[in-house]
PDB file of N, CA and C in Angstrom:
ATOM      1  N   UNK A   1     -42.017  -6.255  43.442  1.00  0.00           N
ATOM      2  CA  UNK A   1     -42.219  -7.641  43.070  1.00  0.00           C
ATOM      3  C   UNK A   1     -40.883  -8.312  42.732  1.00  0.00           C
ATOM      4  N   UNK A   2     -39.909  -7.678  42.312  1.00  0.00           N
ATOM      5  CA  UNK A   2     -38.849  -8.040  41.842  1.00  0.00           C
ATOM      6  C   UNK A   2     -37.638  -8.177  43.173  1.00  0.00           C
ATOM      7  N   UNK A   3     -38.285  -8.199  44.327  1.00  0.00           N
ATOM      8  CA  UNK A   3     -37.514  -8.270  45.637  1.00  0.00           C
ATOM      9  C   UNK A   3     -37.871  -9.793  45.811  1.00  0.00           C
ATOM     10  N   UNK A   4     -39.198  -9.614  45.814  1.00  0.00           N
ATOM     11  CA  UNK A   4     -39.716 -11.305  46.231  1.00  0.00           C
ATOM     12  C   UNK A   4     -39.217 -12.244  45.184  1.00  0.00           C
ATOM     13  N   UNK A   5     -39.724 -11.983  43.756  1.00  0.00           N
ATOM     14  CA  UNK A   5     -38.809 -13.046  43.276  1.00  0.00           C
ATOM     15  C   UNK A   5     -37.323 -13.383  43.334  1.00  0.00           C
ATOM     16  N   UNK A   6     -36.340 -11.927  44.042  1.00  0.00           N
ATOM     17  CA  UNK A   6     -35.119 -12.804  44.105  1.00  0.00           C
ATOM     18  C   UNK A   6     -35.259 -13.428  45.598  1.00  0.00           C
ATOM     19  N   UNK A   7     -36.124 -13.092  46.076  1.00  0.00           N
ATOM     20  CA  UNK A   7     -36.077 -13.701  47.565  1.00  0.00           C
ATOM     21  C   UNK A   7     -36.187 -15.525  47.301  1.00  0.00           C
ATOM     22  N   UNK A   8     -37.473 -15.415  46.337  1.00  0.00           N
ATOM     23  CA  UNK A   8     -37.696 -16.802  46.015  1.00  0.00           C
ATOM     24  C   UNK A   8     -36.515 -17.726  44.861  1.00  0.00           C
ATOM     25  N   UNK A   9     -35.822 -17.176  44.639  1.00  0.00           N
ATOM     26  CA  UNK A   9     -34.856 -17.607  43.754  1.00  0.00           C
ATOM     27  C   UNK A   9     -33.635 -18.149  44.535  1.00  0.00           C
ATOM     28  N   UNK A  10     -34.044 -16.824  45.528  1.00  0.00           N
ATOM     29  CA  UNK A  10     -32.605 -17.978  46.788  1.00  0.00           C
ATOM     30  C   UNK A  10     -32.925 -19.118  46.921  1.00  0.00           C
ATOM     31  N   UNK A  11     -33.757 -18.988  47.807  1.00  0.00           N
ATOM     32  CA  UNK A  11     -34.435 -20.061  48.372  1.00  0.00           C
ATOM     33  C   UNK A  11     -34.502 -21.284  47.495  1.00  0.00           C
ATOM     34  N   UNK A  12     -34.893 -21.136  46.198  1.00  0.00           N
ATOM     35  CA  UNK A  12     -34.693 -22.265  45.663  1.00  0.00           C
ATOM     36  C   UNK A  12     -33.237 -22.702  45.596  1.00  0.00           C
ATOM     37  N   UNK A  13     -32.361 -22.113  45.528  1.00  0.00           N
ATOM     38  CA  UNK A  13     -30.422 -22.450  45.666  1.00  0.00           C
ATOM     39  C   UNK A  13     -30.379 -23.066  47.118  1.00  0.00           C
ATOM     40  N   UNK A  14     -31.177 -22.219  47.922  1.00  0.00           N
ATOM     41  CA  UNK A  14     -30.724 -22.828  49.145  1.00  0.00           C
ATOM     42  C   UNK A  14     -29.503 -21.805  50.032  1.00  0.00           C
ATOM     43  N   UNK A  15     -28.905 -20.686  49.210  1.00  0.00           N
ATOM     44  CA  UNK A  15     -28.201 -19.823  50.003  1.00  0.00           C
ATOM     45  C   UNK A  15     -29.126 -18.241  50.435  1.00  0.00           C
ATOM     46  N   UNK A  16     -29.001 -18.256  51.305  1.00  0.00           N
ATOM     47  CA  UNK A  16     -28.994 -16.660  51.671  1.00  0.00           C
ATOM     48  C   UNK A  16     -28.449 -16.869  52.977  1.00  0.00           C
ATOM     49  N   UNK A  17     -28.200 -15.870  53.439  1.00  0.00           N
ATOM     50  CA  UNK A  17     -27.265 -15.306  54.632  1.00  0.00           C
ATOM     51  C   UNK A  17     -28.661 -14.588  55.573  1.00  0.00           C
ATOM     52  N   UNK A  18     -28.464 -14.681  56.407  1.00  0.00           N
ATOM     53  CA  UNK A  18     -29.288 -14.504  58.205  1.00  0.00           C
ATOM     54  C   UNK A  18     -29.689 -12.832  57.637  1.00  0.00           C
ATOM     55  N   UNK A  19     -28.393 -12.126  57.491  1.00  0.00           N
ATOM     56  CA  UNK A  19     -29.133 -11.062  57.313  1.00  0.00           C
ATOM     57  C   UNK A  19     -29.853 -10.599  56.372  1.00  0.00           C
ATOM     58  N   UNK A  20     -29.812 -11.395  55.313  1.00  0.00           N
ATOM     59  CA  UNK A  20     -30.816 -11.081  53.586  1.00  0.00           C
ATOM     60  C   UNK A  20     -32.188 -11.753  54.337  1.00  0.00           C
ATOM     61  N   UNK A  21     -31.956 -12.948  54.742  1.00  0.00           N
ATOM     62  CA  UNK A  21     -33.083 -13.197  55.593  1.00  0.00           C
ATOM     63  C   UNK A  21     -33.922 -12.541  56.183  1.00  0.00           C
ATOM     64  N   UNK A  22     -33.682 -11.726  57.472  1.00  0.00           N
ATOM     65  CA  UNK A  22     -34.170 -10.897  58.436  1.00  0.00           C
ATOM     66  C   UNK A  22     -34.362  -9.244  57.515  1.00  0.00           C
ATOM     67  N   UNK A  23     -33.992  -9.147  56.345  1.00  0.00           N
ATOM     68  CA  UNK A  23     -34.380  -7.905  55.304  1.00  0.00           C
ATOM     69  C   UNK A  23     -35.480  -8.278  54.944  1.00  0.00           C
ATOM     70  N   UNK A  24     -35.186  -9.149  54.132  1.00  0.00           N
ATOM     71  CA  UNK A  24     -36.815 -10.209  53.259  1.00  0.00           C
ATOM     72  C   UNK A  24     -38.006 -10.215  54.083  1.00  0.00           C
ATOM     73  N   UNK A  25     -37.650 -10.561  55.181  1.00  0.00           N
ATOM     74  CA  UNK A  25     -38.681 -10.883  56.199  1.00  0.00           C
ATOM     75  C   UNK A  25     -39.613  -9.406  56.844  1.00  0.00           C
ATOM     76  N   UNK A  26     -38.522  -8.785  56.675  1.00  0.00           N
ATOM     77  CA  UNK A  26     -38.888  -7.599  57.635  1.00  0.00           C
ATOM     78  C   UNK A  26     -40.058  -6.411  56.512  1.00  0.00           C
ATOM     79  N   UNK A  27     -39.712  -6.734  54.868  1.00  0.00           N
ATOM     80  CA  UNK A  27     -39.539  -5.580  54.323  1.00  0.00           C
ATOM     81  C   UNK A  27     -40.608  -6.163  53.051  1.00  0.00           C
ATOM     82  N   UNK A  28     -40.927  -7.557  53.156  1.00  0.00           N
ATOM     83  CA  UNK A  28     -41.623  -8.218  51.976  1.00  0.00           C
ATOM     84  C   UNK A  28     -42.902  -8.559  52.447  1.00  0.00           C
ATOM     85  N   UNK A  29     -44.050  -8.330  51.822  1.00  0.00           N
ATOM     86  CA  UNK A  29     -45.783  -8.955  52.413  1.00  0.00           C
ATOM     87  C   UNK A  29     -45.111 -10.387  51.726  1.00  0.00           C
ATOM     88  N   UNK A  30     -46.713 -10.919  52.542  1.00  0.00           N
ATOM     89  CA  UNK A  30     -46.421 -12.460  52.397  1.00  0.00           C
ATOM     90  C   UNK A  30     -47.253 -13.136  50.886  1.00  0.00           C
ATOM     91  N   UNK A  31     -48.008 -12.084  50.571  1.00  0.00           N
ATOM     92  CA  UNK A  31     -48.626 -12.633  49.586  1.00  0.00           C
ATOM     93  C   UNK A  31     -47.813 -12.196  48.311  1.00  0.00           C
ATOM     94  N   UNK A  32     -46.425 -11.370  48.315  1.00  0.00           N
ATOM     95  CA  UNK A  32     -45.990 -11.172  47.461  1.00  0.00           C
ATOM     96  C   UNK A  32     -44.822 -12.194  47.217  1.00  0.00           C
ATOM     97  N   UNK A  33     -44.604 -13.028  48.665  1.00  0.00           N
ATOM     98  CA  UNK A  33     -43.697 -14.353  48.348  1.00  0.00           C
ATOM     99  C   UNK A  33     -44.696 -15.281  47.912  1.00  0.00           C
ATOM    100  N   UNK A  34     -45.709 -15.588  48.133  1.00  0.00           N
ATOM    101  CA  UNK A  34     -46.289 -17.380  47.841  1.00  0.00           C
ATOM    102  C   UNK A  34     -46.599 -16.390  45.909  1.00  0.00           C
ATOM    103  N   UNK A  35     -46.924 -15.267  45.884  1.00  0.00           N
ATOM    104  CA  UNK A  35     -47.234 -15.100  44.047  1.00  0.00           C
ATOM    105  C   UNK A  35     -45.887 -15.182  43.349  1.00  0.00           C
ATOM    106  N   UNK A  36     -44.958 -15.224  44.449  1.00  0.00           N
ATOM    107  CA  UNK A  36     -43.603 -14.675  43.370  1.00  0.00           C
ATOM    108  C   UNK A  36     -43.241 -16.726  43.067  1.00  0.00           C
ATOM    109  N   UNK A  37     -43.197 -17.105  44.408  1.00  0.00           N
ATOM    110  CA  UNK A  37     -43.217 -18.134  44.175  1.00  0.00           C
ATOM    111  C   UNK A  37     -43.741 -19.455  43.740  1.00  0.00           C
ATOM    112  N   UNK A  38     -45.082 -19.098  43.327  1.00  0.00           N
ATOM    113  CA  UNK A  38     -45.984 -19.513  42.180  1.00  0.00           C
ATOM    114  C   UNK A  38     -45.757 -19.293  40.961  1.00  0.00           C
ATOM    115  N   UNK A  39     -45.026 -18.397  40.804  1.00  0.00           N
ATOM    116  CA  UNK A  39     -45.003 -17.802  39.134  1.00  0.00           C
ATOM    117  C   UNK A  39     -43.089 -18.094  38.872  1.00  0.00           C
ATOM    118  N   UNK A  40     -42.667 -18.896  39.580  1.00  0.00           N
ATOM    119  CA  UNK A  40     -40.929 -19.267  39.291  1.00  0.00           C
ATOM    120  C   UNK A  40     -41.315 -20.802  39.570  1.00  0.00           C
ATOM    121  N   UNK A  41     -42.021 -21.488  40.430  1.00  0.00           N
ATOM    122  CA  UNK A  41     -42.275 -22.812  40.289  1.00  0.00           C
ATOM    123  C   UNK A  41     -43.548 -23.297  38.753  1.00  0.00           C
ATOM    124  N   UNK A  42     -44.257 -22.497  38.671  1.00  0.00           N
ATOM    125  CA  UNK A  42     -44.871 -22.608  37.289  1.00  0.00           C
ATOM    126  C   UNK A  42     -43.651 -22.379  35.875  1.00  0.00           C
ATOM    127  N   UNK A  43     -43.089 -21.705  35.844  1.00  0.00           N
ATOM    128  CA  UNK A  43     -41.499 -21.065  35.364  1.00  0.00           C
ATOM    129  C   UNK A  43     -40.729 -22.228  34.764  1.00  0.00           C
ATOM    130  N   UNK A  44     -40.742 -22.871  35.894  1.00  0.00           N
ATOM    131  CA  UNK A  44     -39.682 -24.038  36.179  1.00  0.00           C
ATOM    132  C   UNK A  44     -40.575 -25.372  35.806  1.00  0.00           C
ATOM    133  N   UNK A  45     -41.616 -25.900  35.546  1.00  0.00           N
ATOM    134  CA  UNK A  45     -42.253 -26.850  35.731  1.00  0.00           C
ATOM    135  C   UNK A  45     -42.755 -27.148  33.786  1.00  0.00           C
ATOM    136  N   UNK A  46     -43.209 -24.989  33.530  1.00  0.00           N
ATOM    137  CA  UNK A  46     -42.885 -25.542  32.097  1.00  0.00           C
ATOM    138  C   UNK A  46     -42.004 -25.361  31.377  1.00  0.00           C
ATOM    139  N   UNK A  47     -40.645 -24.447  31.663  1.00  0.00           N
ATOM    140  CA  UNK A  47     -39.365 -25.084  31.004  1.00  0.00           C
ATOM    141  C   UNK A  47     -38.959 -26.452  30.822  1.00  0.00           C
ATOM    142  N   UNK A  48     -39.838 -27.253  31.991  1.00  0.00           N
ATOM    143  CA  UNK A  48     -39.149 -29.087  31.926  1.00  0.00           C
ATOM    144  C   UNK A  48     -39.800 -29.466  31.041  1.00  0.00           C
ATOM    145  N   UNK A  49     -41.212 -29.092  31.044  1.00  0.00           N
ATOM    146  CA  UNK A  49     -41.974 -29.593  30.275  1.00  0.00           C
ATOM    147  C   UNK A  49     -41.254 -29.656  28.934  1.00  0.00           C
ATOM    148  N   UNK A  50     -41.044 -28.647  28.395  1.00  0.00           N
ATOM    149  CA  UNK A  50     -40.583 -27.927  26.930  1.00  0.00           C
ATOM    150  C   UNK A  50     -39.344 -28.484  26.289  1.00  0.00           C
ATOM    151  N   UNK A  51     -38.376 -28.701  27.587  1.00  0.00           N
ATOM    152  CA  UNK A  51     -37.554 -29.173  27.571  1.00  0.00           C
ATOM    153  C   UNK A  51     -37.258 -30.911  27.368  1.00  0.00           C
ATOM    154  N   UNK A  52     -38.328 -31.353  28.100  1.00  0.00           N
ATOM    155  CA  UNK A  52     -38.288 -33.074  27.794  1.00  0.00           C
ATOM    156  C   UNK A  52     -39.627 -33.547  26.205  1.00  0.00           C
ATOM    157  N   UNK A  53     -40.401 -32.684  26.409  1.00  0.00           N
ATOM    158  CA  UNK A  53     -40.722 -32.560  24.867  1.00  0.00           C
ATOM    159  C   UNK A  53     -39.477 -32.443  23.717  1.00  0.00           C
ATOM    160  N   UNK A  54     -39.183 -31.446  24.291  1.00  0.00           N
ATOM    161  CA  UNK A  54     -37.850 -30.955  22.507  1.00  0.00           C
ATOM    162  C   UNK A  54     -37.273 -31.894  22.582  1.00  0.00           C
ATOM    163  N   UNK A  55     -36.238 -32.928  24.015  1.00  0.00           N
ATOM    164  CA  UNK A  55     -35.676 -33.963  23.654  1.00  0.00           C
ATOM    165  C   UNK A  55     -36.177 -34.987  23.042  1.00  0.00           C
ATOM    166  N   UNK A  56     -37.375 -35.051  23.660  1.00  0.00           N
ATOM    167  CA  UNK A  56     -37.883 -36.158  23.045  1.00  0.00           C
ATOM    168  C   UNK A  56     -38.578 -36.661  21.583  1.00  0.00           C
ATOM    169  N   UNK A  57     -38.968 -35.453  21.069  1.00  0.00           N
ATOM    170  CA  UNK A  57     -39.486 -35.300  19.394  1.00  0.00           C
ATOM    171  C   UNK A  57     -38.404 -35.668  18.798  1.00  0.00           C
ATOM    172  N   UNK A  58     -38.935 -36.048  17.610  1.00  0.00           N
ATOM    173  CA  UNK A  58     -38.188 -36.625  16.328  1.00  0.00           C
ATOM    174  C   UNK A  58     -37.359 -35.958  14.961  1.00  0.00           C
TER     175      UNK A  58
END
């Protein structure tokens, strides 16, 4: 599981290289990218949350 989430962690940067690519691809199920990447976009959605709360309290 910890392959897919860095797979999905690239991807969110936007770098990986052809051949991390064609590894990922070759070596990862697919339902272990859309869970990895459900659970880093949920991740990310309530850190903002948390984050524009704390700024914003008094």
């Amino acid at each position: 599981m910890f392959d897919a989430i860095k797979a999905v962690l690239w991807s969110f940067f936007g770098i990986r290289s052809s051949k991390g690519y064609d590894q990922d691809r070759s070596k990862l199920k697919l339902w272990k990218i859309v869970l990895a990447g459900f659970i880093c976009v949920l991740f990310f959605i309530l850190s903002l949350f948390f984050l524009v709360r704390f700024l914003t309290s008094k």
